[in-house]
N, C-alpha and C. Protein backbone atom coordinates (compact mmCIF):
# COMPACT_ATOMS: atom_id res chain seq x y z
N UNK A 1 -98.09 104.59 -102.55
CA UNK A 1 -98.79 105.00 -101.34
C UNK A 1 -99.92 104.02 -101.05
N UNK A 2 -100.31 103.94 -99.64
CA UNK A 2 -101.66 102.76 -99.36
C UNK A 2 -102.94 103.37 -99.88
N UNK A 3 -103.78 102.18 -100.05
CA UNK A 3 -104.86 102.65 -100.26
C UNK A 3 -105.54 102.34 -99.38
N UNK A 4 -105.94 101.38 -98.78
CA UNK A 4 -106.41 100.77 -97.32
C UNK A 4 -106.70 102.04 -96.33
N UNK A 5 -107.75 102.42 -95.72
CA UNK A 5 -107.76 102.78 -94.36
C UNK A 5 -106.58 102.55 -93.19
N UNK A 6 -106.79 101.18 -93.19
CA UNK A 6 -106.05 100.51 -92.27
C UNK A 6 -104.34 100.73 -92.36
N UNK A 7 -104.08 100.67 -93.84
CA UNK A 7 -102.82 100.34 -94.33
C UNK A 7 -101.80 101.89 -94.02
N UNK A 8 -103.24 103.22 -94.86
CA UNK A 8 -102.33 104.73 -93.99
C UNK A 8 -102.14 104.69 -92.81
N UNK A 9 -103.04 103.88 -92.13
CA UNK A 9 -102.85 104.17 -90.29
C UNK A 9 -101.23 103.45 -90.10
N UNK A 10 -101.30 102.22 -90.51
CA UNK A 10 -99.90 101.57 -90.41
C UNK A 10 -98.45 102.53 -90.58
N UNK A 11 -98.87 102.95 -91.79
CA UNK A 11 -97.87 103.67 -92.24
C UNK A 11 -97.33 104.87 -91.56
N UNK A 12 -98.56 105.47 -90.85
CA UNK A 12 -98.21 106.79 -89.75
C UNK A 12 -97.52 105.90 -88.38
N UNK A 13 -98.15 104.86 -88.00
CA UNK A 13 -97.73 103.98 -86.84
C UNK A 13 -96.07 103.75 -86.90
N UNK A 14 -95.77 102.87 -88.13
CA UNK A 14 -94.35 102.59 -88.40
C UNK A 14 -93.67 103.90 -88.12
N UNK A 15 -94.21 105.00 -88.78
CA UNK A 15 -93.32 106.20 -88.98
C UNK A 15 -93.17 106.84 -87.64
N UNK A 16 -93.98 106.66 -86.12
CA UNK A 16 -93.85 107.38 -85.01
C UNK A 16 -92.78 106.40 -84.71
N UNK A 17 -92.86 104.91 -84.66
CA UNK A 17 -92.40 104.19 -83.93
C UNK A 17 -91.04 104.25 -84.42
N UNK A 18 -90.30 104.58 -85.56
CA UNK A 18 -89.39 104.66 -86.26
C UNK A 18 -88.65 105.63 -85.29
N UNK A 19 -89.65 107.38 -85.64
CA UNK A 19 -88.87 108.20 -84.68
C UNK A 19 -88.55 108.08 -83.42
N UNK A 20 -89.17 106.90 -82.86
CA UNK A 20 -88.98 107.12 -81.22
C UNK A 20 -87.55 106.09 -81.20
N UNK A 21 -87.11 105.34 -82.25
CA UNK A 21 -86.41 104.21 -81.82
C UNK A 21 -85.11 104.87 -82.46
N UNK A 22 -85.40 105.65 -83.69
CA UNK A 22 -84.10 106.69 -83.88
C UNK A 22 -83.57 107.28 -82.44
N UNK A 23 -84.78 108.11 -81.44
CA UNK A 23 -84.43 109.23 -80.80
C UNK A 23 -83.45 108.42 -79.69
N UNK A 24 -84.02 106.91 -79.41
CA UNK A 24 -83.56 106.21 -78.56
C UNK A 24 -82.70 105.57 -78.73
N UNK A 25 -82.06 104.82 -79.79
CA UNK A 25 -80.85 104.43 -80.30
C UNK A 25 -79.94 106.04 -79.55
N UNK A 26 -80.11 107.19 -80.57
CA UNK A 26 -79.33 108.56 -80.89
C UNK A 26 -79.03 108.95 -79.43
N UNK A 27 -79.63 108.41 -78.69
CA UNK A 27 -79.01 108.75 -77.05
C UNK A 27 -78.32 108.17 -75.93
N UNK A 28 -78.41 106.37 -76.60
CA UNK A 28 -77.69 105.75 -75.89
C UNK A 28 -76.32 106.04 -76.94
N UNK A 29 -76.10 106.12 -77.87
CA UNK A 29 -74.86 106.15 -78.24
C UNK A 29 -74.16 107.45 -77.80
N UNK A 30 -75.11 108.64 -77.52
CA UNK A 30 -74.80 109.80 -77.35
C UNK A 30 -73.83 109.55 -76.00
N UNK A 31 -74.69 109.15 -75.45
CA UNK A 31 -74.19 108.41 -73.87
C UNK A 31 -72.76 107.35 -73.73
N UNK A 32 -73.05 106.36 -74.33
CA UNK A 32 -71.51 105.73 -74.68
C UNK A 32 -70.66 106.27 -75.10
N UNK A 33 -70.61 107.32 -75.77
CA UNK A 33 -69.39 108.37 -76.25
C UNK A 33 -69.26 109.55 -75.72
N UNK A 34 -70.00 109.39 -74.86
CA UNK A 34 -69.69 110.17 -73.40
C UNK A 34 -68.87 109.68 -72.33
N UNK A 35 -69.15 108.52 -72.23
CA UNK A 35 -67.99 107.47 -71.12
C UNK A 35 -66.94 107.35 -71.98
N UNK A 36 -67.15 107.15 -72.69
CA UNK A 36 -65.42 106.68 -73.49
C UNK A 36 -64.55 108.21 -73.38
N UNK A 37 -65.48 109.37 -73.43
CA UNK A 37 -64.44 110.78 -73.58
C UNK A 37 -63.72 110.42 -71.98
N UNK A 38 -64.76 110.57 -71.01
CA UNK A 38 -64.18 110.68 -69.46
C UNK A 38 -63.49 109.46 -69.82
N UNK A 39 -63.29 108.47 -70.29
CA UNK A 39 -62.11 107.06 -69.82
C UNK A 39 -60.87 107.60 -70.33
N UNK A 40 -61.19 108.35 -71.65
CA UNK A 40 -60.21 108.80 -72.59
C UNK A 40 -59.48 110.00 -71.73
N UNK A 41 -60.02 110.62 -71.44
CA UNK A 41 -59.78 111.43 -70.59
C UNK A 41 -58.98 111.53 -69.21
N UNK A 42 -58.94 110.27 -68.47
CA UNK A 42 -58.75 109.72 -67.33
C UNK A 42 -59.35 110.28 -65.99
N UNK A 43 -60.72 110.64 -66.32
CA UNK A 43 -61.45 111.20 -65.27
C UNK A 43 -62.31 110.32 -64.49
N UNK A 44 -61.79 109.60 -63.90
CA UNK A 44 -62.61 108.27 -63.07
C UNK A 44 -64.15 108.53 -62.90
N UNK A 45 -63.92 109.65 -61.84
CA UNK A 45 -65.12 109.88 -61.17
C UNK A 45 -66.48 109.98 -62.41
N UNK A 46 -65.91 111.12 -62.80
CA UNK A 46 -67.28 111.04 -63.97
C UNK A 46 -67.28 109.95 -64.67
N UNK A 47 -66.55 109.19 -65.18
CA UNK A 47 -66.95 108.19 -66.21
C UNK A 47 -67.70 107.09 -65.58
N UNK A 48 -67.25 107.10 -63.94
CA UNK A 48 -68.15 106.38 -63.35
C UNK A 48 -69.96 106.85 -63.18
N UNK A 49 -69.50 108.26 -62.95
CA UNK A 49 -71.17 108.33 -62.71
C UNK A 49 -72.37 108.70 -64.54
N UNK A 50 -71.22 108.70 -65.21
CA UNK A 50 -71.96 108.67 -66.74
C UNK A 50 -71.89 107.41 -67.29
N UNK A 51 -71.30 106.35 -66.83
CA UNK A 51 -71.50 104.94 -67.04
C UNK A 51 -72.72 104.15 -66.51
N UNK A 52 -72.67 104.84 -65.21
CA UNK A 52 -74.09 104.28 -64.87
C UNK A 52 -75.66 104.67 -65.32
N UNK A 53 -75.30 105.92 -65.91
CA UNK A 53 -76.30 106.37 -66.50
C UNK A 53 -76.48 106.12 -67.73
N UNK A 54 -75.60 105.43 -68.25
CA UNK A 54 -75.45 104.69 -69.50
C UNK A 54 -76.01 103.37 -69.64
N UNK A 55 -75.60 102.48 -68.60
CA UNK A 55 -76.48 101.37 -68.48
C UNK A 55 -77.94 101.28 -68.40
N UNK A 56 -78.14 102.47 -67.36
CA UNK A 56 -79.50 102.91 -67.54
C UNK A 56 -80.28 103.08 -68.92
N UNK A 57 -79.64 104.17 -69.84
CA UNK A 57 -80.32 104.08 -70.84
C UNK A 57 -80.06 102.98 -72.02
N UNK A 58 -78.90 102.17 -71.51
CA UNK A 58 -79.19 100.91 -72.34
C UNK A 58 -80.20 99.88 -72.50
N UNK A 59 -80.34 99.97 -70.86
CA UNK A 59 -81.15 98.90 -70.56
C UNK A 59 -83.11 99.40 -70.83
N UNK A 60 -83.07 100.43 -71.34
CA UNK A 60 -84.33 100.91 -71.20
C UNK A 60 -84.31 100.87 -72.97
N UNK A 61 -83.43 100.82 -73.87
CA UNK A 61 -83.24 100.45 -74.95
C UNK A 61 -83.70 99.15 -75.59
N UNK A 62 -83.25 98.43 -74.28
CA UNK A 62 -83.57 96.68 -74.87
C UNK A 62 -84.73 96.12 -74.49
N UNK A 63 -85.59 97.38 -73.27
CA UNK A 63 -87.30 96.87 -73.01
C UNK A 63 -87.90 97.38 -73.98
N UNK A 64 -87.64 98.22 -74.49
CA UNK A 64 -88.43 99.11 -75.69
C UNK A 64 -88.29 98.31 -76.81
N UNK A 65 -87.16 97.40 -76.72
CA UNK A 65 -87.04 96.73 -78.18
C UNK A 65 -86.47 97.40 -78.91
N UNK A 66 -86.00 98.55 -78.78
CA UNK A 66 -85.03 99.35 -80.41
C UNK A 66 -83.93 98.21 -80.02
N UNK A 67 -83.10 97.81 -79.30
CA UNK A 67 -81.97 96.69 -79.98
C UNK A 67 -81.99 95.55 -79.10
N UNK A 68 -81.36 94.24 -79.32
CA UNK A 68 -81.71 93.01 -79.20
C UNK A 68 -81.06 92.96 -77.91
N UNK A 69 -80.89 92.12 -76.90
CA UNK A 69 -80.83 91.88 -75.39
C UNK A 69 -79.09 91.82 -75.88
N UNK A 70 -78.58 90.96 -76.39
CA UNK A 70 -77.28 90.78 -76.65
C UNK A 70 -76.63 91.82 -77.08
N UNK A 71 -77.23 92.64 -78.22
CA UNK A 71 -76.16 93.42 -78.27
C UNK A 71 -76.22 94.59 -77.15
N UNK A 72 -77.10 95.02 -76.54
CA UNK A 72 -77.02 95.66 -75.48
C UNK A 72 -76.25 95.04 -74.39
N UNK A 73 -76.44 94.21 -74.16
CA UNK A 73 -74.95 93.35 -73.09
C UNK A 73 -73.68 93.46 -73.60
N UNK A 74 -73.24 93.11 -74.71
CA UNK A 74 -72.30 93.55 -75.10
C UNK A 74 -71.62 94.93 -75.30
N UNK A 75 -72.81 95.89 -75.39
CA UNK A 75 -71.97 97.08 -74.96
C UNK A 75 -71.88 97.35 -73.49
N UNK A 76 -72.75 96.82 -73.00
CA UNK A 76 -72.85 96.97 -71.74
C UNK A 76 -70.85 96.44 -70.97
N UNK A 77 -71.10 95.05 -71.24
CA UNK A 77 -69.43 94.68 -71.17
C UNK A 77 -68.77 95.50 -71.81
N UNK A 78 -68.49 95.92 -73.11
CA UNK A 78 -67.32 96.60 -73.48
C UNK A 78 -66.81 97.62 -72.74
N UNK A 79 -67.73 98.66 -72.23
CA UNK A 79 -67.95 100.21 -71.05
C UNK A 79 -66.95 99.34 -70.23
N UNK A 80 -67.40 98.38 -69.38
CA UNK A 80 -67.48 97.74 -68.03
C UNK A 80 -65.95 97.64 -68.05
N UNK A 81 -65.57 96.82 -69.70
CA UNK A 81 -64.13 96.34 -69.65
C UNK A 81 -63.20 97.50 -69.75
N UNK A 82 -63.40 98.35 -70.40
CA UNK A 82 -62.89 99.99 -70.55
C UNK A 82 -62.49 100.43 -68.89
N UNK A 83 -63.76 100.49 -68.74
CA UNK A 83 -63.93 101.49 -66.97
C UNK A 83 -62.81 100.70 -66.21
N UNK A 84 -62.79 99.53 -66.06
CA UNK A 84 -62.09 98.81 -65.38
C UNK A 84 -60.73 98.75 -65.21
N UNK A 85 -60.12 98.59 -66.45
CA UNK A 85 -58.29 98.99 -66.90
C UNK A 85 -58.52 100.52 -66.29
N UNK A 86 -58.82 101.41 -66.52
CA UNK A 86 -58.62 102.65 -66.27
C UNK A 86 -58.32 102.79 -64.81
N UNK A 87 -59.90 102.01 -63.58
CA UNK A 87 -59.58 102.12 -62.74
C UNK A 87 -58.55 101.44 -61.87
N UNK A 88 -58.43 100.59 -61.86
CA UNK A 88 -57.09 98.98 -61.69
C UNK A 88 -55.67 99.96 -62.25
């Protein structure tokens, strides 16, 4: 455990910032496996309008910094390439 003043504060800091990047990871995936049910599904309409709301919370993923610009593009494409065969 710290002994530092400074060092417990860190340690509570890491530990909020931890939970917020769990809660935020735990919802964009929640969300991507939400589009994949409607693709799986063959329900256009919704997978369209839960895809976009997916990007949304991707992209609010990669300002926050819980994951790196790339791999958020890349899921971003994978959805995109999914949605697409389905609709075509």
């Amino acid at each position: 455990m710290a002994n530092l003043k400074s060092a417990k504060k860190r340690v509570n800091t890491n530990q909020s910032k931890r939970e917020r990047n769990v809660a935020v990871k735990s919802n964009m995936r929640l969300n991507i496996k939400k589009v994949e049910k409607f693709i799986d599904a063959n329900e256009v309409d919704e997978a369209k309008k839960a895809y976009h709301h997916t990007i949304r919370t991707i992209d609010k993923a990669v300002q926050k910094g819980v994951i790196h610009s790339n791999n958020g593009n890349r899921h971003k494409a994978k959805l995109a390439e999914r949605l697409n065969q389905v609709t075509a």
